[in-house]
C-alpha atoms as a PDB file:
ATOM      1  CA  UNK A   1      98.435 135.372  92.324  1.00  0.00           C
ATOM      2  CA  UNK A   2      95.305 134.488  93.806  1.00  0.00           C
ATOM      3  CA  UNK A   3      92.139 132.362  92.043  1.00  0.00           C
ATOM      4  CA  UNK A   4      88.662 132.602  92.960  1.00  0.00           C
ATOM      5  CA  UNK A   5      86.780 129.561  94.650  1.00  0.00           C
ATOM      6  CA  UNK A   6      88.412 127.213  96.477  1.00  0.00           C
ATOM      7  CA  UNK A   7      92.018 126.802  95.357  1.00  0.00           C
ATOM      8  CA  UNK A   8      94.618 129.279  95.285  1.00  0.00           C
ATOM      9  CA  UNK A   9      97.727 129.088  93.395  1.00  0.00           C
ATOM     10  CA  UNK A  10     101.327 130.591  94.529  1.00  0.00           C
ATOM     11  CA  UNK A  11     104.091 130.807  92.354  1.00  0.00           C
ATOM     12  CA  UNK A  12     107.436 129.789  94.254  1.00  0.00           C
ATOM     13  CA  UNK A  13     110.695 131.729  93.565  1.00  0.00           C
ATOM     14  CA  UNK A  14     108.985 131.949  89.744  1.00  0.00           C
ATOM     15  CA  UNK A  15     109.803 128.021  88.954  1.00  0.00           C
ATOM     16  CA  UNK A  16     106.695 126.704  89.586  1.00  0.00           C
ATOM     17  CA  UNK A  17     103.279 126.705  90.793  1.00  0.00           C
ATOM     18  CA  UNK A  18     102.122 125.227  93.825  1.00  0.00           C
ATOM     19  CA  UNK A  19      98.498 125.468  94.567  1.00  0.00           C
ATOM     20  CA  UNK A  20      97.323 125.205  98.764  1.00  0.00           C
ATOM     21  CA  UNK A  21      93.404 124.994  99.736  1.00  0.00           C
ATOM     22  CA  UNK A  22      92.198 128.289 101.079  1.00  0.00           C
ATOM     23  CA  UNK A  23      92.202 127.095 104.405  1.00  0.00           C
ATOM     24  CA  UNK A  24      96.123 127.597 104.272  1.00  0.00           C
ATOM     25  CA  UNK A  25      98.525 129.878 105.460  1.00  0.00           C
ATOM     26  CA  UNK A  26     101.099 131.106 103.502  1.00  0.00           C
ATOM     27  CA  UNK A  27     104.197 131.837 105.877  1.00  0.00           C
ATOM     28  CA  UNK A  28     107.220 133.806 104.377  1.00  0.00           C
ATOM     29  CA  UNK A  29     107.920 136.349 101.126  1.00  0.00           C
ATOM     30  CA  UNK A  30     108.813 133.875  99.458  1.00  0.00           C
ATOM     31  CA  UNK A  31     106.679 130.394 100.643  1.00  0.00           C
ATOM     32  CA  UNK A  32     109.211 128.781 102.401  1.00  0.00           C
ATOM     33  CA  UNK A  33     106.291 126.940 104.201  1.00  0.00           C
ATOM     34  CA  UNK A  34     103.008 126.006 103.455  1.00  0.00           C
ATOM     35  CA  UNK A  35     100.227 124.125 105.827  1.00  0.00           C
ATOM     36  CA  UNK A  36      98.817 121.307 103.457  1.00  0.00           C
ATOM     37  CA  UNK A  37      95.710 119.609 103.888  1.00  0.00           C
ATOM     38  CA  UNK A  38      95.953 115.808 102.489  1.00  0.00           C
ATOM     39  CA  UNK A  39      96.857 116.928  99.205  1.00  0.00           C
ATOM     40  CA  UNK A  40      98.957 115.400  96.387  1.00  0.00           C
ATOM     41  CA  UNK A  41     100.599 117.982  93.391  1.00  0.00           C
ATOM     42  CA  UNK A  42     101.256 116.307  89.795  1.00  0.00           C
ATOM     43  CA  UNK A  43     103.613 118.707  88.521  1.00  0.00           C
ATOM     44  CA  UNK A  44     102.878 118.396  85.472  1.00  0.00           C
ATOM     45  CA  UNK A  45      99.412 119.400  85.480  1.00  0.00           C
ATOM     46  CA  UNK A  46     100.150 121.560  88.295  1.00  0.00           C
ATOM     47  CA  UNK A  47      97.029 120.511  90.329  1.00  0.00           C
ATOM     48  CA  UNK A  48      96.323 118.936  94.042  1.00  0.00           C
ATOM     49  CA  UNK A  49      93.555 117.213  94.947  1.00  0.00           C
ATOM     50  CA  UNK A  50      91.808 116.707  98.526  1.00  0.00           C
ATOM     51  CA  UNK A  51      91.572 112.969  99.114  1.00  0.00           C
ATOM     52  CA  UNK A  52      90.181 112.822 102.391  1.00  0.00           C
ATOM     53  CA  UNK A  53      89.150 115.337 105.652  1.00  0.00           C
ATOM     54  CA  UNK A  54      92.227 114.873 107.788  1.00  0.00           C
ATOM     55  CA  UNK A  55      94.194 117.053 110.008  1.00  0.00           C
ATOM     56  CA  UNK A  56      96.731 119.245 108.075  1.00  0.00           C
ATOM     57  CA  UNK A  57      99.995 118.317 108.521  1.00  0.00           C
ATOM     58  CA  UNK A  58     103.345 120.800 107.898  1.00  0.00           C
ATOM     59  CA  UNK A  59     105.265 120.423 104.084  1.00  0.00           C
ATOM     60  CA  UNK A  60     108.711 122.522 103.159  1.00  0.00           C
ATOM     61  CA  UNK A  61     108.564 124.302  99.849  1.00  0.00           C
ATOM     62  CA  UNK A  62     111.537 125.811  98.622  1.00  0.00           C
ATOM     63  CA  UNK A  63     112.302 127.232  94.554  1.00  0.00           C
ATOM     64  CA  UNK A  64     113.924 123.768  93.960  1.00  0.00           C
ATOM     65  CA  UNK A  65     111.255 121.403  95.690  1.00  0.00           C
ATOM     66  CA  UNK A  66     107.307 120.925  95.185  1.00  0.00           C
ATOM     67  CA  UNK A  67     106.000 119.203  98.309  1.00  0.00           C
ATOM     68  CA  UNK A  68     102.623 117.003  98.359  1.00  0.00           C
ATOM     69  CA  UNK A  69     100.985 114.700 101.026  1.00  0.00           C
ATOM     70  CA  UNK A  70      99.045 111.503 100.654  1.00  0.00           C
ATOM     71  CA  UNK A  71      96.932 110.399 103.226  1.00  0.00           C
ATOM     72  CA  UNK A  72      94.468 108.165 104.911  1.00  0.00           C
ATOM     73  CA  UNK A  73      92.657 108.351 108.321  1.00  0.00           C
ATOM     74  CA  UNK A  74      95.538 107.606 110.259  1.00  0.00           C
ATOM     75  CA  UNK A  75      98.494 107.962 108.484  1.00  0.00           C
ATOM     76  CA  UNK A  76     100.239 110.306 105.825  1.00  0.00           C
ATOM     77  CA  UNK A  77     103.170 110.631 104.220  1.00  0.00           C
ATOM     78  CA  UNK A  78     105.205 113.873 102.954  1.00  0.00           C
ATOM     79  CA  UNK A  79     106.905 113.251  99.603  1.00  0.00           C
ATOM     80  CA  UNK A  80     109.240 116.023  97.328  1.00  0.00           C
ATOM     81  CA  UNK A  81     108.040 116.283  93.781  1.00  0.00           C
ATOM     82  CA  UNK A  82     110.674 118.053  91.979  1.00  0.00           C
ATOM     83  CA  UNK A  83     112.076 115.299  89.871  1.00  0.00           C
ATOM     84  CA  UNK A  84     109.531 112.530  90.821  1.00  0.00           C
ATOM     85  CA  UNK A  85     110.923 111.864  94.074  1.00  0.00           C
ATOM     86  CA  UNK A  86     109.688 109.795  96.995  1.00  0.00           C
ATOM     87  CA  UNK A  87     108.242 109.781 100.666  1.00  0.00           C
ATOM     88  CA  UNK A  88     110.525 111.625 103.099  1.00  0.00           C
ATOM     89  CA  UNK A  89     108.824 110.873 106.292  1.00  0.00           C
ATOM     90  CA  UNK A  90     105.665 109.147 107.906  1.00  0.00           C
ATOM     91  CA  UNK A  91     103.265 111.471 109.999  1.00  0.00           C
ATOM     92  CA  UNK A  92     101.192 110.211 112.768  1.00  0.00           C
ATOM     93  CA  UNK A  93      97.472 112.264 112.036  1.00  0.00           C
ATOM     94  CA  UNK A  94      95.986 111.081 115.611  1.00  0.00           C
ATOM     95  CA  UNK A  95      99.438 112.285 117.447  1.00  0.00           C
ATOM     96  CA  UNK A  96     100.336 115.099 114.668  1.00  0.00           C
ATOM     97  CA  UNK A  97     104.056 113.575 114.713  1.00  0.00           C
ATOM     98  CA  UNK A  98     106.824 112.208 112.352  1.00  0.00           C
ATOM     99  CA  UNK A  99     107.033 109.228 113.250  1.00  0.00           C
ATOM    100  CA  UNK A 100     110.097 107.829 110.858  1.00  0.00           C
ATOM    101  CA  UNK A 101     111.668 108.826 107.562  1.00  0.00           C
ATOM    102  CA  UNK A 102     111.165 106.467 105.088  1.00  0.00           C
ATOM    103  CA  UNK A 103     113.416 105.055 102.224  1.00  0.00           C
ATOM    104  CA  UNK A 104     112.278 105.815  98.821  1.00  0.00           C
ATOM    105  CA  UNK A 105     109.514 104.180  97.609  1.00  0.00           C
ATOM    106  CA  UNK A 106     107.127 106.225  95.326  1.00  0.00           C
ATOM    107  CA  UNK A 107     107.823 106.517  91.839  1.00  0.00           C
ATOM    108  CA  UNK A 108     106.233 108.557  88.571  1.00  0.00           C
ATOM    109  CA  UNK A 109     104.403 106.492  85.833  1.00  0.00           C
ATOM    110  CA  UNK A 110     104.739 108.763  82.908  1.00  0.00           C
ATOM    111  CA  UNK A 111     101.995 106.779  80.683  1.00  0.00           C
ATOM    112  CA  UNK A 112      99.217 107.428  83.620  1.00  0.00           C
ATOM    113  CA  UNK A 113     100.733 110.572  84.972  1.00  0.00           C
ATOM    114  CA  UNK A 114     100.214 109.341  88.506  1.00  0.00           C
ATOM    115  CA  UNK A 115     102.847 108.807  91.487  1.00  0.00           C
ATOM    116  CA  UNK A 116     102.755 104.592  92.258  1.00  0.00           C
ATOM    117  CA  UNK A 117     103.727 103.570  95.910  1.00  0.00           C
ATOM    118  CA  UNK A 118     106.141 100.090  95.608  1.00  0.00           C
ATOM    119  CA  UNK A 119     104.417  99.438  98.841  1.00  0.00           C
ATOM    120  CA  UNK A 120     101.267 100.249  98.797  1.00  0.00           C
ATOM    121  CA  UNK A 121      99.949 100.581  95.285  1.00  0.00           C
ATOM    122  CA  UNK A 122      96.666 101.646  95.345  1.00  0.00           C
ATOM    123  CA  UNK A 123      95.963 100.166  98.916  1.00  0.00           C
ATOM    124  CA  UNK A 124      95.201  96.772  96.196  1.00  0.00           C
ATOM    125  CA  UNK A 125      96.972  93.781  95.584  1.00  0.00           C
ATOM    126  CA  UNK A 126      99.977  93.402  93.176  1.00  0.00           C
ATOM    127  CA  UNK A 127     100.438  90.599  90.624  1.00  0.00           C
ATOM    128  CA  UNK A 128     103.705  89.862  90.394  1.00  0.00           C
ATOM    129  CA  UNK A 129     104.561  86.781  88.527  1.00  0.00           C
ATOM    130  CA  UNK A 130     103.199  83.530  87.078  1.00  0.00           C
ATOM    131  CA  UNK A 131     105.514  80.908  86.432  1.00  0.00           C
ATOM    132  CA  UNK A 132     104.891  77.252  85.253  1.00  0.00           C
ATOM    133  CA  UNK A 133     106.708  73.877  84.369  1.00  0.00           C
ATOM    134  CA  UNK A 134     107.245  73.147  80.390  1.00  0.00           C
ATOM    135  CA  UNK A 135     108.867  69.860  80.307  1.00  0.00           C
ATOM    136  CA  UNK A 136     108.126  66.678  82.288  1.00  0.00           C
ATOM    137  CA  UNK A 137     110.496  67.093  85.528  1.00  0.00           C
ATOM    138  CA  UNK A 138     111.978  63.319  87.197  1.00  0.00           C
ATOM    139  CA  UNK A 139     111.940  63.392  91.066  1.00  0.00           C
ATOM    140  CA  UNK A 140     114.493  60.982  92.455  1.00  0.00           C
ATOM    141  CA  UNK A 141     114.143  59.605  95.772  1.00  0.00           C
ATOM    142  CA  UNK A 142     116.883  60.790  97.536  1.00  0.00           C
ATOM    143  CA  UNK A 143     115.424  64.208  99.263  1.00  0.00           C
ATOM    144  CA  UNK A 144     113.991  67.461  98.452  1.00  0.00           C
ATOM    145  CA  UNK A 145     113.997  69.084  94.714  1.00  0.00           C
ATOM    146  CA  UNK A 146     113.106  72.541  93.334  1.00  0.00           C
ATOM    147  CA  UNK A 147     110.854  72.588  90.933  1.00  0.00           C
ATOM    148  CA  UNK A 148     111.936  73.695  88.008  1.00  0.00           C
ATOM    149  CA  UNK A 149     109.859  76.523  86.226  1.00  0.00           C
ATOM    150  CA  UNK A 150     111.182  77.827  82.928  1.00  0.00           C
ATOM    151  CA  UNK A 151     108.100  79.888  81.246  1.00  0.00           C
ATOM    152  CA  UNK A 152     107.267  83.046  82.654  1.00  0.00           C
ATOM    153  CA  UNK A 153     103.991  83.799  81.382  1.00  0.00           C
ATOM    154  CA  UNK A 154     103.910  86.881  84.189  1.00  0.00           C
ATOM    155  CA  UNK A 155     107.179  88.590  85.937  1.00  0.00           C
ATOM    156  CA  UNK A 156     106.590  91.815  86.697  1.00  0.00           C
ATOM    157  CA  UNK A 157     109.730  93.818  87.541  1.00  0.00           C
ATOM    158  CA  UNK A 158     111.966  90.788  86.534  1.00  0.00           C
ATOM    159  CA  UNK A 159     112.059  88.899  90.280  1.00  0.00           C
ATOM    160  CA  UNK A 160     111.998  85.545  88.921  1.00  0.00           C
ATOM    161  CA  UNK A 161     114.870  83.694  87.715  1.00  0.00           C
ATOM    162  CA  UNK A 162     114.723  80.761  85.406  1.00  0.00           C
ATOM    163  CA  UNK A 163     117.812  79.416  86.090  1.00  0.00           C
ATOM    164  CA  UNK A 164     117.765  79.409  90.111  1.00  0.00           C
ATOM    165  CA  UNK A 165     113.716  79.118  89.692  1.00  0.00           C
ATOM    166  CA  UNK A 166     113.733  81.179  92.704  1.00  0.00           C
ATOM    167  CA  UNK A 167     111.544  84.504  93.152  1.00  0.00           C
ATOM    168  CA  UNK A 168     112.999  86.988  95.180  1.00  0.00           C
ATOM    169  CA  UNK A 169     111.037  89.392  96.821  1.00  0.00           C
ATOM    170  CA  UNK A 170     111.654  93.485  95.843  1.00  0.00           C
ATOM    171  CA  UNK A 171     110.216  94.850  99.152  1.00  0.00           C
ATOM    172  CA  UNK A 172     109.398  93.740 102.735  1.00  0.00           C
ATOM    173  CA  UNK A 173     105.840  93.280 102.577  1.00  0.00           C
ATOM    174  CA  UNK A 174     103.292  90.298 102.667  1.00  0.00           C
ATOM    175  CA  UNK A 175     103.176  87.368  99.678  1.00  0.00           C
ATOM    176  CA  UNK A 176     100.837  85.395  98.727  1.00  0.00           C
ATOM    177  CA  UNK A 177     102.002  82.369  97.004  1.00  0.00           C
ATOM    178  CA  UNK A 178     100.624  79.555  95.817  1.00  0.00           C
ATOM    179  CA  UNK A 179     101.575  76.184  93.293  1.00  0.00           C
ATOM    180  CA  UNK A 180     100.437  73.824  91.912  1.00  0.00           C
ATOM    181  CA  UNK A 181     101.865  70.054  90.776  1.00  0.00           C
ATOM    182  CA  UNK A 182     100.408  67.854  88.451  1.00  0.00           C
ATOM    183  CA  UNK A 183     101.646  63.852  89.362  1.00  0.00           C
ATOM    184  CA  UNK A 184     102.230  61.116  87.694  1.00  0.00           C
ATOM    185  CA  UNK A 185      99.423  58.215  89.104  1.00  0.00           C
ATOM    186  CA  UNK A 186     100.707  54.887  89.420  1.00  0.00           C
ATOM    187  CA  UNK A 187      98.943  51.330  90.515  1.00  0.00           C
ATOM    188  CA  UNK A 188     100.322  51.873  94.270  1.00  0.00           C
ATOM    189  CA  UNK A 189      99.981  54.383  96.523  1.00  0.00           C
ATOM    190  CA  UNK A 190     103.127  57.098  97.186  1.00  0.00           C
ATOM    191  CA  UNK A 191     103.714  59.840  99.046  1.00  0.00           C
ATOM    192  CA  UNK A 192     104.827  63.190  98.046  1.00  0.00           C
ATOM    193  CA  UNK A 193     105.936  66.234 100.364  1.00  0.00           C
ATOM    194  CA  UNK A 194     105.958  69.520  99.059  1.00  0.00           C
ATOM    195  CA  UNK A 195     107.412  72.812 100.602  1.00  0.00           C
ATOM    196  CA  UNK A 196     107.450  76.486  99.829  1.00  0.00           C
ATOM    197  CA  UNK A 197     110.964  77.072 100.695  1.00  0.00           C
ATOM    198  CA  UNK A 198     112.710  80.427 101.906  1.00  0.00           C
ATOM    199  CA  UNK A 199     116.151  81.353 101.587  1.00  0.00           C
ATOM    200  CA  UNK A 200     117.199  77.743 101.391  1.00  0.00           C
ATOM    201  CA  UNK A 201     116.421  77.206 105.315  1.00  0.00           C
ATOM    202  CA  UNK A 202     114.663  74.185 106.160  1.00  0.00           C
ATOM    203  CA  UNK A 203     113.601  75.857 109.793  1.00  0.00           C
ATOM    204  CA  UNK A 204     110.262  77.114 111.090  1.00  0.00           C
ATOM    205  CA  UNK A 205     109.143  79.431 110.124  1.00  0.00           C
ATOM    206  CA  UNK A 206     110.976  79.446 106.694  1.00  0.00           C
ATOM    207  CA  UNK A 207     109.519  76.365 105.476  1.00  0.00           C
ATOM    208  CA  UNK A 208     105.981  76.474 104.045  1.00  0.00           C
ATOM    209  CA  UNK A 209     104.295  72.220 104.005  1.00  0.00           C
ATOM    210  CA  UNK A 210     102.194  70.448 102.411  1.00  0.00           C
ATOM    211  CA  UNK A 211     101.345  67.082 101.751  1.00  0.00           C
ATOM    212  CA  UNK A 212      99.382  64.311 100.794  1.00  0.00           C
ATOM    213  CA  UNK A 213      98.813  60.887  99.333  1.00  0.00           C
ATOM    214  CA  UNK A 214      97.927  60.289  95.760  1.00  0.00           C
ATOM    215  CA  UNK A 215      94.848  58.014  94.806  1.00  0.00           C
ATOM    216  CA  UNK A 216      95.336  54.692  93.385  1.00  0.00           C
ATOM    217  CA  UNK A 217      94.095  55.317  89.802  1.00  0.00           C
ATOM    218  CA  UNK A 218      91.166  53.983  88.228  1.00  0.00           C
ATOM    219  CA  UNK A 219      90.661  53.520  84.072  1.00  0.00           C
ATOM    220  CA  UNK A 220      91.122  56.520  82.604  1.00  0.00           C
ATOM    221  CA  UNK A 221      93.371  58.587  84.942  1.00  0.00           C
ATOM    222  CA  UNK A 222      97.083  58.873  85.129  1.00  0.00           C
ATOM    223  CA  UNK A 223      97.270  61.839  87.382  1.00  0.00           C
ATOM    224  CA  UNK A 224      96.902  63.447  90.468  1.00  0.00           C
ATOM    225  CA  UNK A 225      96.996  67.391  91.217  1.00  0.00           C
ATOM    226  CA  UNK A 226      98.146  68.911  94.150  1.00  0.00           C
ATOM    227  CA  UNK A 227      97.127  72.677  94.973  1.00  0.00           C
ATOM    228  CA  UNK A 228      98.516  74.790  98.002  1.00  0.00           C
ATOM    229  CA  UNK A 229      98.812  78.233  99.697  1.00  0.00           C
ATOM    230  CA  UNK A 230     100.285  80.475 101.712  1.00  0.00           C
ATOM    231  CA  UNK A 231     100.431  83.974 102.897  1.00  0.00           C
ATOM    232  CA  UNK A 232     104.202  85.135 103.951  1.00  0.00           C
ATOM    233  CA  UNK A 233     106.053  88.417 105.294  1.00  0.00           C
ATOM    234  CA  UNK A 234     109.338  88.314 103.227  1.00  0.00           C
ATOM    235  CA  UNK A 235     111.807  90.538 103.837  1.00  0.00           C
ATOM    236  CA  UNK A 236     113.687  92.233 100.750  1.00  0.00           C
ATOM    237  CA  UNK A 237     116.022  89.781  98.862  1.00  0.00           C
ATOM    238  CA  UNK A 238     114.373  86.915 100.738  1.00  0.00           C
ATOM    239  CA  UNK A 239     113.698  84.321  98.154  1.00  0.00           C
ATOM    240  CA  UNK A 240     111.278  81.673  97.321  1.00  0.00           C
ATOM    241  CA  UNK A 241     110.886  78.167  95.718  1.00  0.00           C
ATOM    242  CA  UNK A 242     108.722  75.328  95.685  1.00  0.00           C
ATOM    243  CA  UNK A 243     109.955  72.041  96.215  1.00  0.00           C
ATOM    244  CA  UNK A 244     108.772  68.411  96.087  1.00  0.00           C
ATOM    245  CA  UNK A 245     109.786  64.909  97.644  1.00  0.00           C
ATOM    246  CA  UNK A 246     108.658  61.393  97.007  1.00  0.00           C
ATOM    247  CA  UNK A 247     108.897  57.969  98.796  1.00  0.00           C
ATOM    248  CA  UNK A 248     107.752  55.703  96.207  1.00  0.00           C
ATOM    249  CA  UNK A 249     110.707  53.798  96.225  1.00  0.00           C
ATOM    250  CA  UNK A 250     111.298  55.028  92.402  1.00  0.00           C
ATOM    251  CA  UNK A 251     111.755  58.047  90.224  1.00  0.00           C
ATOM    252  CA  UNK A 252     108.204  59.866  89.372  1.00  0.00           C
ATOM    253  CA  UNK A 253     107.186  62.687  87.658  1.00  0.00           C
ATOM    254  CA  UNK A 254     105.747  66.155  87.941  1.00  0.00           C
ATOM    255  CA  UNK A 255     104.165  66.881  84.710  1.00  0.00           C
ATOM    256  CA  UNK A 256     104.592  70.376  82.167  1.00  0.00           C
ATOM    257  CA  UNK A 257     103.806  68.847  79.346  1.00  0.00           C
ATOM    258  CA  UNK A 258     100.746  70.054  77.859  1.00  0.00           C
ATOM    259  CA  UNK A 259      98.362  68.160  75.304  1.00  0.00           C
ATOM    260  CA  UNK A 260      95.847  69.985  76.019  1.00  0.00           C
ATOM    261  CA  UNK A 261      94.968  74.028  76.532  1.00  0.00           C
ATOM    262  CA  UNK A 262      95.667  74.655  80.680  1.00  0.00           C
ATOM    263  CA  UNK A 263      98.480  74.541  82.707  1.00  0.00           C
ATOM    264  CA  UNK A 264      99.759  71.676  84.625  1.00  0.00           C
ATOM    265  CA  UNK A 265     102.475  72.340  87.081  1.00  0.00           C
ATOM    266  CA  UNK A 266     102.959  76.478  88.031  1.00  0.00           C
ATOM    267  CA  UNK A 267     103.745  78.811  90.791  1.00  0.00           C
ATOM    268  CA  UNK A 268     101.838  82.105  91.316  1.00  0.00           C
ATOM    269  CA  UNK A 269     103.279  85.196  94.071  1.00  0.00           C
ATOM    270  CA  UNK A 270     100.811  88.637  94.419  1.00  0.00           C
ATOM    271  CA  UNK A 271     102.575  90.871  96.329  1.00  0.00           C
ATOM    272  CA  UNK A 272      99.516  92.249  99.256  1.00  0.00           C
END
């Protein structure tokens, strides 16, 4: 069956329709093939879209499988829609190639009827948790301890633990993570060391420093704040904590405690 304009809609071994831009040909009695132009099928609504003018690329259609393409300038990938399934393959636009199959990574969001990419997302950043410190954690002096979040104000697909206080990354993509620690001040100077930690190595380039000396307080302050940031490829199942030393000479703090409305000590990861 054919519409008028610029879409035309086939039906495919009567199970469903798949629609193809009029610039396509139709190979086969019964569509075995189609040449798609950057175009994505919701099957429930049973429409594609052109996103962008790119070269075609090639897309199997059989009565069990739907077949869309996503694309940008240089790069597309070929994903089966029949039961909300996921990229099968990356295609090269400038060399008209595959150039790997992929692992699955797109899934359906029924609420906003649209397919979400677990790497890409929208080409946008991904917020995936916001953590923070509720109770008033002692630092000893004898090394290195993990902070020890317990409130998860944000954890988006469950990747933080509050027992370990470790977040552990779901793909193999960039982070961005940053912390914060709120000190104790005291009449004499100290110095505290803090690391973003991965995997529990203490090796370049696993360990993320920072550092820094806290003022000698004045009337009217007791603390000192220490912000810091990084941007990190993890690997999936690569995970993360933050961790603080001291050489005062005697147990400190790192405040959660909070009188007042704000956070004190926390830990925030956006997945780019």
């Amino acid at each position: 069956e054919t519409d008028t304009g610029l879409w035309k809609r086939y039906r495919t071994a009567l199970t469903s329709w798949v629609i193809v831009t009029s610039i396509a040909q139709i190979m086969g009695y019964d569509y075995t093939a189609a040449l798609l132009k950057n175009v994505a099928l919701d099957p429930e609504t049973k429409a594609l879209k052109i996103k962008s003018q790119v070269t075609s690329i090639v897309g199997e259609i059989d009565h069990n499988d739907l077949v869309g393409v996503t694309a940008n300038q240089h790069h597309a990938q070929v994903h089966t829609l029949n039961s909300h399934s996921v990229p099968t393959a990356n295609v090269n636009l400038n060399s008209k190639k595959i150039i790997n199959l992929l692992t699955p990574t797109l899934n359906y969001d029924a609420a906003t009827k649209k397919y979400v990419d677990d790497n890409v997302n929208g080409n946008g950043a991904k917020a995936l948790c916001f953590v923070r410190l509720t109770h008033n954690q002692s630092i000893p002096v004898d090394g290195y301890h993990v902070i020890e979040y317990d409130a998860e104000d944000v954890d988006i697909g469950g990747n933080f633990n509050t027992v370990t206080h470790r977040f552990t990354a779901p793909v193999s993509t960039y982070y961005q993570m940053a912390a914060q620690l709120w000190l104790d001040g005291q009449l004499t100077e100290k110095l505290w060391k803090f690391k973003i930690v991965v995997n529990n190595t203490y090796t370049n380039p696993n360990t993320m420093a920072g550092m820094g000396h806290a003022p000698l307080t004045s009337p009217g302050t007791d603390d000192s704040i220490r912000v810091w940031w990084t941007v990190k490829y993890l690997n999936v199942g690569d995970f993360v904590d933050t961790r603080v030393d001291q050489s005062s000479g005697s147990v400190q703090t790192v405040h959660g405690v909070e009188s007042y409305p704000g956070h004190k000590t926390w830990m925030s990861i956006i997945q780019l």
